[in-house]
PDB file of N, CA and C in Angstrom:
ATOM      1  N   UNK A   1       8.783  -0.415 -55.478  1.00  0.00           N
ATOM      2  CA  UNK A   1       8.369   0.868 -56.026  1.00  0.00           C
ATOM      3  C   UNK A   1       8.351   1.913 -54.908  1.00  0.00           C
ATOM      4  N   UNK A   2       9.360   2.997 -55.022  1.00  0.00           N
ATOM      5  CA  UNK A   2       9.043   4.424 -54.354  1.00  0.00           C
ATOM      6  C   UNK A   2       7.765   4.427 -53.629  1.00  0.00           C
ATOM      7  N   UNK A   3       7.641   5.200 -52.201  1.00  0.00           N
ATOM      8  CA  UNK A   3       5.982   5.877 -52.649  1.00  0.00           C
ATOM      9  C   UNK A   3       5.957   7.340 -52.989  1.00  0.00           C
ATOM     10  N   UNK A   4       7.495   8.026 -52.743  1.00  0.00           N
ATOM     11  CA  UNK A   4       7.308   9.388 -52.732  1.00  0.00           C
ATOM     12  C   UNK A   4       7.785   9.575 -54.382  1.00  0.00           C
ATOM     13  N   UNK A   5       7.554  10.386 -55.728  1.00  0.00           N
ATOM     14  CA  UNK A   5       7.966  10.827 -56.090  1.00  0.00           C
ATOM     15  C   UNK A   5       8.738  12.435 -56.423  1.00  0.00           C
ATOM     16  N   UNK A   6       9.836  12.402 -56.440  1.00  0.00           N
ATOM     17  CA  UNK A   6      10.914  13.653 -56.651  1.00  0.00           C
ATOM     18  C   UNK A   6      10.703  13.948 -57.803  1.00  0.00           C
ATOM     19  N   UNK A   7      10.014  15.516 -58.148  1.00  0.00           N
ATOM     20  CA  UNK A   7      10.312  15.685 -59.188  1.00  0.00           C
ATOM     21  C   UNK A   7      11.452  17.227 -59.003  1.00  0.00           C
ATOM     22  N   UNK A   8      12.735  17.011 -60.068  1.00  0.00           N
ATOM     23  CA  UNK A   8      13.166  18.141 -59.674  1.00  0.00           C
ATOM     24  C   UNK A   8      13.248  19.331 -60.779  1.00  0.00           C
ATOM     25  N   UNK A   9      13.584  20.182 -60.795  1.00  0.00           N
ATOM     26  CA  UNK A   9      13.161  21.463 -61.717  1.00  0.00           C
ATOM     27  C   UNK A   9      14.512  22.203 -61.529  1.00  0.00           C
ATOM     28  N   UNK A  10      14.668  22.631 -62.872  1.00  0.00           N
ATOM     29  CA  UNK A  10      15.702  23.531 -63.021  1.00  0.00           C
ATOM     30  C   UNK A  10      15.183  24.741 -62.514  1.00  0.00           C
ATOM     31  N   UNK A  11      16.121  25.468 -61.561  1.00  0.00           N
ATOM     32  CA  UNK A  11      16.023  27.047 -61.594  1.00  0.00           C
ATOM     33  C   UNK A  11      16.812  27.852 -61.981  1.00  0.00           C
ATOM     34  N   UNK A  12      16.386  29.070 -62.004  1.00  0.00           N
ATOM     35  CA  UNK A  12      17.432  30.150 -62.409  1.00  0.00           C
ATOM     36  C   UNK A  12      16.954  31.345 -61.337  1.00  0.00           C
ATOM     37  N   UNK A  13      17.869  32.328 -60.952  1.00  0.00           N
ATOM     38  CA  UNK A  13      17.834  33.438 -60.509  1.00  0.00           C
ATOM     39  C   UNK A  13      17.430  34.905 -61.921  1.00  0.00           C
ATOM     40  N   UNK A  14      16.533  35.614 -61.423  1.00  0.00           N
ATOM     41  CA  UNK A  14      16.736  36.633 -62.171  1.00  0.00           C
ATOM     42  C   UNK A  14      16.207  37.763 -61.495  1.00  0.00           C
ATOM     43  N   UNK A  15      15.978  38.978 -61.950  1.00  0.00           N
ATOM     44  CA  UNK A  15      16.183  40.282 -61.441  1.00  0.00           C
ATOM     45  C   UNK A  15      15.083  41.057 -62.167  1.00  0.00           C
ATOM     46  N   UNK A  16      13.822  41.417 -61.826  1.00  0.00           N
ATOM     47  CA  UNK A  16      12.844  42.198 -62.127  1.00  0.00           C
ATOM     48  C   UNK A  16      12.674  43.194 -61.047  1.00  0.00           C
ATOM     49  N   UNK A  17      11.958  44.162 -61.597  1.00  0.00           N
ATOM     50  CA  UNK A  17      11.820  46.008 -60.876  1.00  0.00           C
ATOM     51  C   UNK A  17      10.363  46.152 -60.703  1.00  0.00           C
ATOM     52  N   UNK A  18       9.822  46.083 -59.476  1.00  0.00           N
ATOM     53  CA  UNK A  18       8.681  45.911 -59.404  1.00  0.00           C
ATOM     54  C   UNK A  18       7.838  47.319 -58.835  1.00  0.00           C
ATOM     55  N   UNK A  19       6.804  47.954 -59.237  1.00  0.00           N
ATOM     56  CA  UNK A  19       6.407  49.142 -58.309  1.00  0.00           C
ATOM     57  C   UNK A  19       6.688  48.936 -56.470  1.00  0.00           C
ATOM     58  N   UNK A  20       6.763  49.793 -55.604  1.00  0.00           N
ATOM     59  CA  UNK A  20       6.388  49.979 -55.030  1.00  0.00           C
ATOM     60  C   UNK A  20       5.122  49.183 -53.821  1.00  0.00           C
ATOM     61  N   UNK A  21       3.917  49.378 -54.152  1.00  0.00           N
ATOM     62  CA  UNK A  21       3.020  48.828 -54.152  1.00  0.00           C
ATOM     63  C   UNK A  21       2.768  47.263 -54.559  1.00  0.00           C
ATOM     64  N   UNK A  22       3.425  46.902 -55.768  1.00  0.00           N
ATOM     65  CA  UNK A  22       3.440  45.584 -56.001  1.00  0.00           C
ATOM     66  C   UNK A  22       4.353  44.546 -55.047  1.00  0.00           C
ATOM     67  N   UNK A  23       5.265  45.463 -55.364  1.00  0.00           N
ATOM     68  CA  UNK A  23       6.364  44.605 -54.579  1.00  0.00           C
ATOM     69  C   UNK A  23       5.935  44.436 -52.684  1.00  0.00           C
ATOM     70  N   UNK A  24       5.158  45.224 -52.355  1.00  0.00           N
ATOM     71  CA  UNK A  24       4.202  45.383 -51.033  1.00  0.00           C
ATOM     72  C   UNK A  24       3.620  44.551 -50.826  1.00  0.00           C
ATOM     73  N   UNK A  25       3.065  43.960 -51.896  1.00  0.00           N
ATOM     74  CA  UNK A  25       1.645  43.259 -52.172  1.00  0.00           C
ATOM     75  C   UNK A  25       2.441  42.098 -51.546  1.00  0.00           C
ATOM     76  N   UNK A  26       3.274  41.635 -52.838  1.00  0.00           N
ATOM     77  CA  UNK A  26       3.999  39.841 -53.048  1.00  0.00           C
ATOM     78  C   UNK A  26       4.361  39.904 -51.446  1.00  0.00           C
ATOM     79  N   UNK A  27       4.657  40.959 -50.849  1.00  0.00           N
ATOM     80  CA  UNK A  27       5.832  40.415 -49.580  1.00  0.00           C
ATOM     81  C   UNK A  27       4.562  39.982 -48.449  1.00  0.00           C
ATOM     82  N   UNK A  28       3.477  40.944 -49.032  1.00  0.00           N
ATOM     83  CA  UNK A  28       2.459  40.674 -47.848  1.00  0.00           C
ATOM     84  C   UNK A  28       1.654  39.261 -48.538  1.00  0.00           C
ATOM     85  N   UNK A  29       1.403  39.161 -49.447  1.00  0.00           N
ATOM     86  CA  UNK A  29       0.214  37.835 -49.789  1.00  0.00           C
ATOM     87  C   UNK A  29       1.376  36.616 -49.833  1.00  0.00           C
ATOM     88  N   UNK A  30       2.927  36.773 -49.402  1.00  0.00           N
ATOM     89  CA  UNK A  30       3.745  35.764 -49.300  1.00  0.00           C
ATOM     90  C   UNK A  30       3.488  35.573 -47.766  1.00  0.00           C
ATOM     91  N   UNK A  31       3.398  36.322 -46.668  1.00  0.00           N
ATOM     92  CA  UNK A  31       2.982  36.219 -45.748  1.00  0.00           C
ATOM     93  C   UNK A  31       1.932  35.584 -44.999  1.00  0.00           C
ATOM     94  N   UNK A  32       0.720  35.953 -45.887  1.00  0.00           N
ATOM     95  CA  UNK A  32      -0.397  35.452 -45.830  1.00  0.00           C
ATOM     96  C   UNK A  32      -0.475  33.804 -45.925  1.00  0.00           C
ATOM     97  N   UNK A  33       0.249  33.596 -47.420  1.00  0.00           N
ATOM     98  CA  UNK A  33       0.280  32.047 -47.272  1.00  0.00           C
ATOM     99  C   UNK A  33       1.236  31.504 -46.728  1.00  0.00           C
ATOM    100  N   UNK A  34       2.190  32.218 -45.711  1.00  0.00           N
ATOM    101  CA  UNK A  34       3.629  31.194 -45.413  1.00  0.00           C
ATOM    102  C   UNK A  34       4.507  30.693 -46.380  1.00  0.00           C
ATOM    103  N   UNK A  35       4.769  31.831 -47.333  1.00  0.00           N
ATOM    104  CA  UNK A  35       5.641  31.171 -48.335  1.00  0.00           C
ATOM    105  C   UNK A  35       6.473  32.608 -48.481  1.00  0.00           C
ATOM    106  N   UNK A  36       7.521  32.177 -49.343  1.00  0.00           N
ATOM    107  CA  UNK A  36       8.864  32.896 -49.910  1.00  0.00           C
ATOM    108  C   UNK A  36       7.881  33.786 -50.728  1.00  0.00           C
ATOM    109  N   UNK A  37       8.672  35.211 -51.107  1.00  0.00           N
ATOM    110  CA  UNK A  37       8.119  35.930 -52.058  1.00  0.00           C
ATOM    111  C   UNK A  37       8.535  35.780 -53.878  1.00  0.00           C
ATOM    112  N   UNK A  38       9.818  34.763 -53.643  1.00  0.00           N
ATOM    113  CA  UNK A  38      10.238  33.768 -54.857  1.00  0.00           C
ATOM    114  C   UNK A  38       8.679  32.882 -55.228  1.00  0.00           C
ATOM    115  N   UNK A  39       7.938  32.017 -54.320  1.00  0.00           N
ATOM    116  CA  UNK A  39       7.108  31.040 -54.543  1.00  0.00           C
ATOM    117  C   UNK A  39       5.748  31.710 -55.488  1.00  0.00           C
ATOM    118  N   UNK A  40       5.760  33.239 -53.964  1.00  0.00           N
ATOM    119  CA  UNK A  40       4.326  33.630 -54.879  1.00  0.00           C
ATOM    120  C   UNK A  40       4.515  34.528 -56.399  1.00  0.00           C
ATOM    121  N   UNK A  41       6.162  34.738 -56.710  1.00  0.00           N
ATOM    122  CA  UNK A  41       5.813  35.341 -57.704  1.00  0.00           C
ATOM    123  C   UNK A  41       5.620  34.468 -59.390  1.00  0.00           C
ATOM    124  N   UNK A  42       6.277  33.378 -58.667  1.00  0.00           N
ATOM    125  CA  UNK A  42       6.519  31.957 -59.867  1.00  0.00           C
ATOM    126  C   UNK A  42       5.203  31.216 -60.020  1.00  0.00           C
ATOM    127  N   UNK A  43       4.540  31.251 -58.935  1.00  0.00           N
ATOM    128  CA  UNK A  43       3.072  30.656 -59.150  1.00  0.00           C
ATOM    129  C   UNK A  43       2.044  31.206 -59.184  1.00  0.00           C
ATOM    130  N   UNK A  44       2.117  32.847 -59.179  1.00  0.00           N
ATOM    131  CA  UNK A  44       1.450  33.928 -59.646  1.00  0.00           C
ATOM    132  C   UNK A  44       1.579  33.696 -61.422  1.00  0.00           C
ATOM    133  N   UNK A  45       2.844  33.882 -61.799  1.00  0.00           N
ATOM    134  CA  UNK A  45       3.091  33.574 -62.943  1.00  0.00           C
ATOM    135  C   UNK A  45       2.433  32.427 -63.427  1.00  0.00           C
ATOM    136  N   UNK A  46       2.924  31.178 -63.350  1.00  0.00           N
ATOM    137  CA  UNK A  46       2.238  30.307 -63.623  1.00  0.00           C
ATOM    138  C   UNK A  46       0.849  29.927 -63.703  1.00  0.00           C
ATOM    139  N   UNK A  47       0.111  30.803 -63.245  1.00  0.00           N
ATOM    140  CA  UNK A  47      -1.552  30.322 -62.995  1.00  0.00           C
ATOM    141  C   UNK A  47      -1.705  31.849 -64.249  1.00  0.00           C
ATOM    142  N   UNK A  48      -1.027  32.903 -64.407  1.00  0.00           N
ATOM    143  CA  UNK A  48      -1.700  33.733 -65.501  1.00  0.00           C
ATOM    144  C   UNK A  48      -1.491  32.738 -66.904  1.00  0.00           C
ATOM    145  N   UNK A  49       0.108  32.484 -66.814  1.00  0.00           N
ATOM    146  CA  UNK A  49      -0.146  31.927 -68.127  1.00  0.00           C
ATOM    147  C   UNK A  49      -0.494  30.347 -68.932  1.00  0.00           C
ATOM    148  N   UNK A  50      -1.277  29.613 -67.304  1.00  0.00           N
ATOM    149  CA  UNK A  50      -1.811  28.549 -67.783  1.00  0.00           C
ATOM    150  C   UNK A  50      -3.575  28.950 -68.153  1.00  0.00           C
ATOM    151  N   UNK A  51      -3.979  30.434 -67.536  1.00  0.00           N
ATOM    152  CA  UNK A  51      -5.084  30.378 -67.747  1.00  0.00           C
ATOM    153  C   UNK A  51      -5.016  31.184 -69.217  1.00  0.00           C
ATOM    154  N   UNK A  52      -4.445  31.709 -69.706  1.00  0.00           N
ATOM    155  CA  UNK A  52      -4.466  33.216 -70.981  1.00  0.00           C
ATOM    156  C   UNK A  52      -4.750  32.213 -71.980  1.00  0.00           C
ATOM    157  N   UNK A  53      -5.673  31.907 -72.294  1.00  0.00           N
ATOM    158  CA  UNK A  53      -5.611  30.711 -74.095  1.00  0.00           C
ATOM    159  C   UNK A  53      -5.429  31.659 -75.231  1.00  0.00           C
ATOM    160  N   UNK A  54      -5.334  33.109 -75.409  1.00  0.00           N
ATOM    161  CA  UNK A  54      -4.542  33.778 -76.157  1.00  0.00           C
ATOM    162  C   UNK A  54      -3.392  33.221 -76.179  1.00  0.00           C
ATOM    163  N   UNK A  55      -2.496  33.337 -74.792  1.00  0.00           N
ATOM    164  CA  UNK A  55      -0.853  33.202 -74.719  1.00  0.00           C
ATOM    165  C   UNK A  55      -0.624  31.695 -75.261  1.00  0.00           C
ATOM    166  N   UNK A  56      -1.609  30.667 -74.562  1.00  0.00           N
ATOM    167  CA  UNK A  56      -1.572  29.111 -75.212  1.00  0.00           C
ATOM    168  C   UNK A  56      -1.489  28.884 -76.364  1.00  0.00           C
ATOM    169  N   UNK A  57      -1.950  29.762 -77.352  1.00  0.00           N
ATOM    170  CA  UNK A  57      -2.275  29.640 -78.710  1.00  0.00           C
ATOM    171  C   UNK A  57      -0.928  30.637 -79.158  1.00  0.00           C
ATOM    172  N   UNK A  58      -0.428  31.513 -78.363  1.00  0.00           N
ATOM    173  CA  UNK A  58       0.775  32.157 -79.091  1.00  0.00           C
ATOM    174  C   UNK A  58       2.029  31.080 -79.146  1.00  0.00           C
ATOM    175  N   UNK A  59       2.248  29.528 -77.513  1.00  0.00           N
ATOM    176  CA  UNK A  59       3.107  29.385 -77.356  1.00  0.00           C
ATOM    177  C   UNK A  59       3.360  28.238 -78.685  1.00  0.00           C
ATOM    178  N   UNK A  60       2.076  27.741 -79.020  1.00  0.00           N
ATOM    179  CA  UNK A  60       2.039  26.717 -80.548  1.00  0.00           C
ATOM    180  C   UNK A  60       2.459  27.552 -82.052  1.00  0.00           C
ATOM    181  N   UNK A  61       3.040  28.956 -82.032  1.00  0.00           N
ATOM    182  CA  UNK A  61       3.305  29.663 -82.913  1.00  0.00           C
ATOM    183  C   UNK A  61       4.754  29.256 -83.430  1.00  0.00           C
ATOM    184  N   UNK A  62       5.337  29.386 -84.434  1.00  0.00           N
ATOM    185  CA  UNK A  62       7.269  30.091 -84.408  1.00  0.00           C
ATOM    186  C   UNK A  62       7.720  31.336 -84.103  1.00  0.00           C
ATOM    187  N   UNK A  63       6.666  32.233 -83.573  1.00  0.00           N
ATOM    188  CA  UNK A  63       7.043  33.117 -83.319  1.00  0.00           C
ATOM    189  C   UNK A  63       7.366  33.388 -81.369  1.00  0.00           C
ATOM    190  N   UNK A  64       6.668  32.126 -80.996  1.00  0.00           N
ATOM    191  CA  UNK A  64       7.084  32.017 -79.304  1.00  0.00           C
ATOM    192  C   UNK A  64       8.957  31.765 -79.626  1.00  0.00           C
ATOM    193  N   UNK A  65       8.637  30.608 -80.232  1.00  0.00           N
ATOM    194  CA  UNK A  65      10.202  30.573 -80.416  1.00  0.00           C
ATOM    195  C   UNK A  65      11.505  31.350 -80.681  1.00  0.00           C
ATOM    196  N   UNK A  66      10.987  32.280 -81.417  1.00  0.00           N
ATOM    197  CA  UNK A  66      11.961  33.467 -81.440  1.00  0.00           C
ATOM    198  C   UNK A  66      11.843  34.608 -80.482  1.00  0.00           C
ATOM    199  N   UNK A  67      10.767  34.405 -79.649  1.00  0.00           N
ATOM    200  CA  UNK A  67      10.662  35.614 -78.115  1.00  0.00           C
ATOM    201  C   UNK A  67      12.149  36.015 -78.177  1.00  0.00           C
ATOM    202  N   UNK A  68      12.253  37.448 -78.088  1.00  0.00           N
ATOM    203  CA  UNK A  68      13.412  38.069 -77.658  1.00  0.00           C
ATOM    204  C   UNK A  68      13.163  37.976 -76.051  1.00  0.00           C
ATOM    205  N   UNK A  69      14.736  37.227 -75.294  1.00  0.00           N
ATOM    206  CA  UNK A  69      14.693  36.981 -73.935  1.00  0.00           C
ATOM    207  C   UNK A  69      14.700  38.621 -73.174  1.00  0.00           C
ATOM    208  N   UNK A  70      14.516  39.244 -72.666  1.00  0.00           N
ATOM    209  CA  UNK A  70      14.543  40.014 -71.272  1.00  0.00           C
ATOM    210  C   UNK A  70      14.859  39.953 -70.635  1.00  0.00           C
ATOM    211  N   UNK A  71      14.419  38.882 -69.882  1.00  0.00           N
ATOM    212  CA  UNK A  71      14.885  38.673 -68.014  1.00  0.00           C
ATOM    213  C   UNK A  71      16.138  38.766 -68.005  1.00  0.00           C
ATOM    214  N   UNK A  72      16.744  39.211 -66.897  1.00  0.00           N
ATOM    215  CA  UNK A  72      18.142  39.321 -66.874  1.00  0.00           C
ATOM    216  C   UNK A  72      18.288  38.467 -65.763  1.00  0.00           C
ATOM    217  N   UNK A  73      18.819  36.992 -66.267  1.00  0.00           N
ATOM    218  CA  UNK A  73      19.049  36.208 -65.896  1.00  0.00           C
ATOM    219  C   UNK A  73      20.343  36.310 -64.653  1.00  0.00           C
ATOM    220  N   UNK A  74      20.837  35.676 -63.702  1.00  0.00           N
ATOM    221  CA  UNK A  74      22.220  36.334 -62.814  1.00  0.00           C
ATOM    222  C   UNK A  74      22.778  34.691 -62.955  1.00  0.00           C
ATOM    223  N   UNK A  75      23.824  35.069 -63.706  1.00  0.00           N
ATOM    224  CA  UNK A  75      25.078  33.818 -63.571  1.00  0.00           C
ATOM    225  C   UNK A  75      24.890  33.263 -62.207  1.00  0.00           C
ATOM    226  N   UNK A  76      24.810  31.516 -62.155  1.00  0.00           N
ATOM    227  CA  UNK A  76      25.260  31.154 -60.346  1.00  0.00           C
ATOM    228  C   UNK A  76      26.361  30.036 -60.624  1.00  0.00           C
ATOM    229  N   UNK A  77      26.539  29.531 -59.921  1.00  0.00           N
ATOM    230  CA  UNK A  77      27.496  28.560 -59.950  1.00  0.00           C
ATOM    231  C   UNK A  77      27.103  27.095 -60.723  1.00  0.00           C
ATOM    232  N   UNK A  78      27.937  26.365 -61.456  1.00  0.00           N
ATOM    233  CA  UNK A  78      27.487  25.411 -62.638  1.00  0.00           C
ATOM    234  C   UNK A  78      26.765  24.877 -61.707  1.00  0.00           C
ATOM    235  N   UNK A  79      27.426  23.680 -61.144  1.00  0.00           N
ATOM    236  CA  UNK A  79      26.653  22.886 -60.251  1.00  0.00           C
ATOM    237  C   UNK A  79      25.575  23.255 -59.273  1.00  0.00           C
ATOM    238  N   UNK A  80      24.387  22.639 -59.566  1.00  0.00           N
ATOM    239  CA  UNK A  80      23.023  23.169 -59.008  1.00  0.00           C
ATOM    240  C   UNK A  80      23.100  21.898 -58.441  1.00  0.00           C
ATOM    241  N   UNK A  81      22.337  22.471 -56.905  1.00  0.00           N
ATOM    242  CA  UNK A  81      21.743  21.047 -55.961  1.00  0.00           C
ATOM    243  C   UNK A  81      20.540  20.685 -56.404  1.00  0.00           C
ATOM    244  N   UNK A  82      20.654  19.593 -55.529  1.00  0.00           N
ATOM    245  CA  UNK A  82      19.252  18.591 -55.820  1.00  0.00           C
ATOM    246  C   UNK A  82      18.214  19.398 -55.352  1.00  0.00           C
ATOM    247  N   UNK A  83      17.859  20.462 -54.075  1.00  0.00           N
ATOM    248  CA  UNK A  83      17.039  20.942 -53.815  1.00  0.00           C
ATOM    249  C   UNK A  83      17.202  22.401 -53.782  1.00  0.00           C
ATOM    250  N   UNK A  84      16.231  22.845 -53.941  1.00  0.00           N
ATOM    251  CA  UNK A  84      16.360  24.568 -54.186  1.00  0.00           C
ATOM    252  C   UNK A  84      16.518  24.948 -52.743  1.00  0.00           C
ATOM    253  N   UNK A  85      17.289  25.857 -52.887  1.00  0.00           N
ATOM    254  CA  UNK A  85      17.220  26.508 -51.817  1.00  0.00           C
ATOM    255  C   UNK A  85      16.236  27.407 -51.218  1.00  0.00           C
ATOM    256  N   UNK A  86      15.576  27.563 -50.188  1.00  0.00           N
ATOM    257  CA  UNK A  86      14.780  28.282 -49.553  1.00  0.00           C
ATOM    258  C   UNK A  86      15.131  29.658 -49.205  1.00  0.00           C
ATOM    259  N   UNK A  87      14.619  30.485 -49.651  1.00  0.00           N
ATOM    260  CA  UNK A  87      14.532  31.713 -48.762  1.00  0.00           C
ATOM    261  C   UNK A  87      13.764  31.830 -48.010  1.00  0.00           C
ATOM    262  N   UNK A  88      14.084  32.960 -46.850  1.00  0.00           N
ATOM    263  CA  UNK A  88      13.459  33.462 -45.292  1.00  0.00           C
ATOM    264  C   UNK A  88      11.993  33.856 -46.038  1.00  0.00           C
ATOM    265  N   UNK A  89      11.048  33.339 -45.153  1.00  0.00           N
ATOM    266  CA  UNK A  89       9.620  34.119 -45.861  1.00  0.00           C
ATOM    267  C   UNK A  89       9.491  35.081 -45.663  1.00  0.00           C
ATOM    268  N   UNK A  90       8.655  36.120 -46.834  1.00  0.00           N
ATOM    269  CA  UNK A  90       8.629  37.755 -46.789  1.00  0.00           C
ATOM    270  C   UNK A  90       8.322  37.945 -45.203  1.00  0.00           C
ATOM    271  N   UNK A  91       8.380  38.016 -44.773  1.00  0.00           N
ATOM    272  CA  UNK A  91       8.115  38.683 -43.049  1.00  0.00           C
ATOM    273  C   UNK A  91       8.789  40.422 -42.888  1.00  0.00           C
ATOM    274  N   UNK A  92       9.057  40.807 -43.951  1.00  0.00           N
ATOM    275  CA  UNK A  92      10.043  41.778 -43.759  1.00  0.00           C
ATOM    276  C   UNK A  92       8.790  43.013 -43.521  1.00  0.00           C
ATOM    277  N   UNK A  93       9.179  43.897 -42.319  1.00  0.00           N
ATOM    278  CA  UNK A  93       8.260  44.936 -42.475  1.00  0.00           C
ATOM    279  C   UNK A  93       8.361  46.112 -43.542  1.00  0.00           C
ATOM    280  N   UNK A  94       6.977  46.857 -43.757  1.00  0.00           N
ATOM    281  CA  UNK A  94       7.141  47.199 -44.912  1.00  0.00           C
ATOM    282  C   UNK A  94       8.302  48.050 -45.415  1.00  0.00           C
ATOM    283  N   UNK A  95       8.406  48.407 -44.076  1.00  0.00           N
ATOM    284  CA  UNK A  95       9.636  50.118 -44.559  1.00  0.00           C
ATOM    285  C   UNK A  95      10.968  49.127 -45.012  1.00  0.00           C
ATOM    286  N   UNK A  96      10.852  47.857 -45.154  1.00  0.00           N
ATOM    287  CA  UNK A  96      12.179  47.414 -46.023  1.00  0.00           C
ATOM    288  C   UNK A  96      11.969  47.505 -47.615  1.00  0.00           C
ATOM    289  N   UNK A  97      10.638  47.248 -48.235  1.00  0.00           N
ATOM    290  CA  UNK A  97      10.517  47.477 -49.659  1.00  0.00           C
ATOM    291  C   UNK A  97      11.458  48.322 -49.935  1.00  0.00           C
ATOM    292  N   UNK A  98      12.265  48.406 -51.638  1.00  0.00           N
ATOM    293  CA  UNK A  98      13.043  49.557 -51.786  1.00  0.00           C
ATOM    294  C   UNK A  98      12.908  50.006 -53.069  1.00  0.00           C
ATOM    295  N   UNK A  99      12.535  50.970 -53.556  1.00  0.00           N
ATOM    296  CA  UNK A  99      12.944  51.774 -55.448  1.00  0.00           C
ATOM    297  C   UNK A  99      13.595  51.323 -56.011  1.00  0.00           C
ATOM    298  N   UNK A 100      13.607  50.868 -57.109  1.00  0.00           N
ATOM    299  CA  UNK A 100      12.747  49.621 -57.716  1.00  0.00           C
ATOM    300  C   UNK A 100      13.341  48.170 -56.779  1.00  0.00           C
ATOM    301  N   UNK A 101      12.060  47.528 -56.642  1.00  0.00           N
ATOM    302  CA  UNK A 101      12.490  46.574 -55.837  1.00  0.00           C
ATOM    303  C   UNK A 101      12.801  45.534 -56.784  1.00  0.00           C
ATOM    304  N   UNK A 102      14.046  44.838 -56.454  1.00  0.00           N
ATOM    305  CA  UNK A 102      14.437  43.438 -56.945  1.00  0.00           C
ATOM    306  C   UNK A 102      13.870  41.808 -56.324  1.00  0.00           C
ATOM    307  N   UNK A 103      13.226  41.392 -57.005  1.00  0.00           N
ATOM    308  CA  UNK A 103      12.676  40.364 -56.601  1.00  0.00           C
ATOM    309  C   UNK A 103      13.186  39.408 -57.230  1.00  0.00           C
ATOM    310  N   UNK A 104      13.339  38.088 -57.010  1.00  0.00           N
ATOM    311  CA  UNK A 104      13.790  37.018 -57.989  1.00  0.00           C
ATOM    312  C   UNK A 104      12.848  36.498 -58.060  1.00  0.00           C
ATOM    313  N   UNK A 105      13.023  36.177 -59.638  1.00  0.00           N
ATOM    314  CA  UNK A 105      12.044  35.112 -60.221  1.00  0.00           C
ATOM    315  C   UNK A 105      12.313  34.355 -60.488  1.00  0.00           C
ATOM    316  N   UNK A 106      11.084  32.908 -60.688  1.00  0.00           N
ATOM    317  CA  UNK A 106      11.834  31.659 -60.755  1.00  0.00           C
ATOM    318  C   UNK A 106      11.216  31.164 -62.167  1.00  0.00           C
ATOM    319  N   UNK A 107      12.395  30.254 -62.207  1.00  0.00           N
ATOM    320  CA  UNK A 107      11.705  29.861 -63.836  1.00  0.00           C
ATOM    321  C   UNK A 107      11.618  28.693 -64.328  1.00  0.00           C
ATOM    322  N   UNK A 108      10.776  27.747 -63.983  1.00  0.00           N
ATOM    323  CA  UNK A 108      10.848  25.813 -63.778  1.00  0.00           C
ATOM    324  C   UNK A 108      11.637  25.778 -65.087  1.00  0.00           C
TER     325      UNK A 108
END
């Protein structure tokens, strides 16, 4: 028997427009913890909508199911590796933020 288990997760690339200020925030509290500004915005995500028991109770609906998609997903190449790739951690000083900033999001 293993001792490590792999679990692996589909990703996708996508493309959200973030204020100013927000997009400030992620690059600096990605900093803070030593992580990608991909990590903190996917597990930012993830902790709102494991805590919302409104949204929990919307996702047991048929109407989650018909969510009209948004995200604008970015075509990548079929074949995905076994491990995600890493990006450089936000370290970027601020005067790199840009109108509207593009951040990728991730989406297990």
């Amino acid at each position: 028997m293993p001792l490590l288990e792999v679990v692996q997760t589909r990703q996708v690339s996508a493309s959200i427009r973030l204020t100013d200020s927000t997009a400030t925030q992620v690059d600096q509290y990605a900093s803070f913890i030593s992580a990608c500004a991909d990590d903190v915005v996917e597990q930012a995500l993830a902790y709102v909508f494991s805590k919302d028991r409104d949204f929990q109770d919307f996702l047991k609906t048929p109407q989650a199911k018909q969510a009209t998609s948004t995200l604008r997903i970015r075509k990548g190449p079929v074949a995905e590796t076994a491990e995600p790739l890493r990006r450089k951690p936000a370290n970027v000083p601020q005067s790199a933020v840009q109108t509207p900033t593009a951040v990728a999001g991730l989406k297990a």
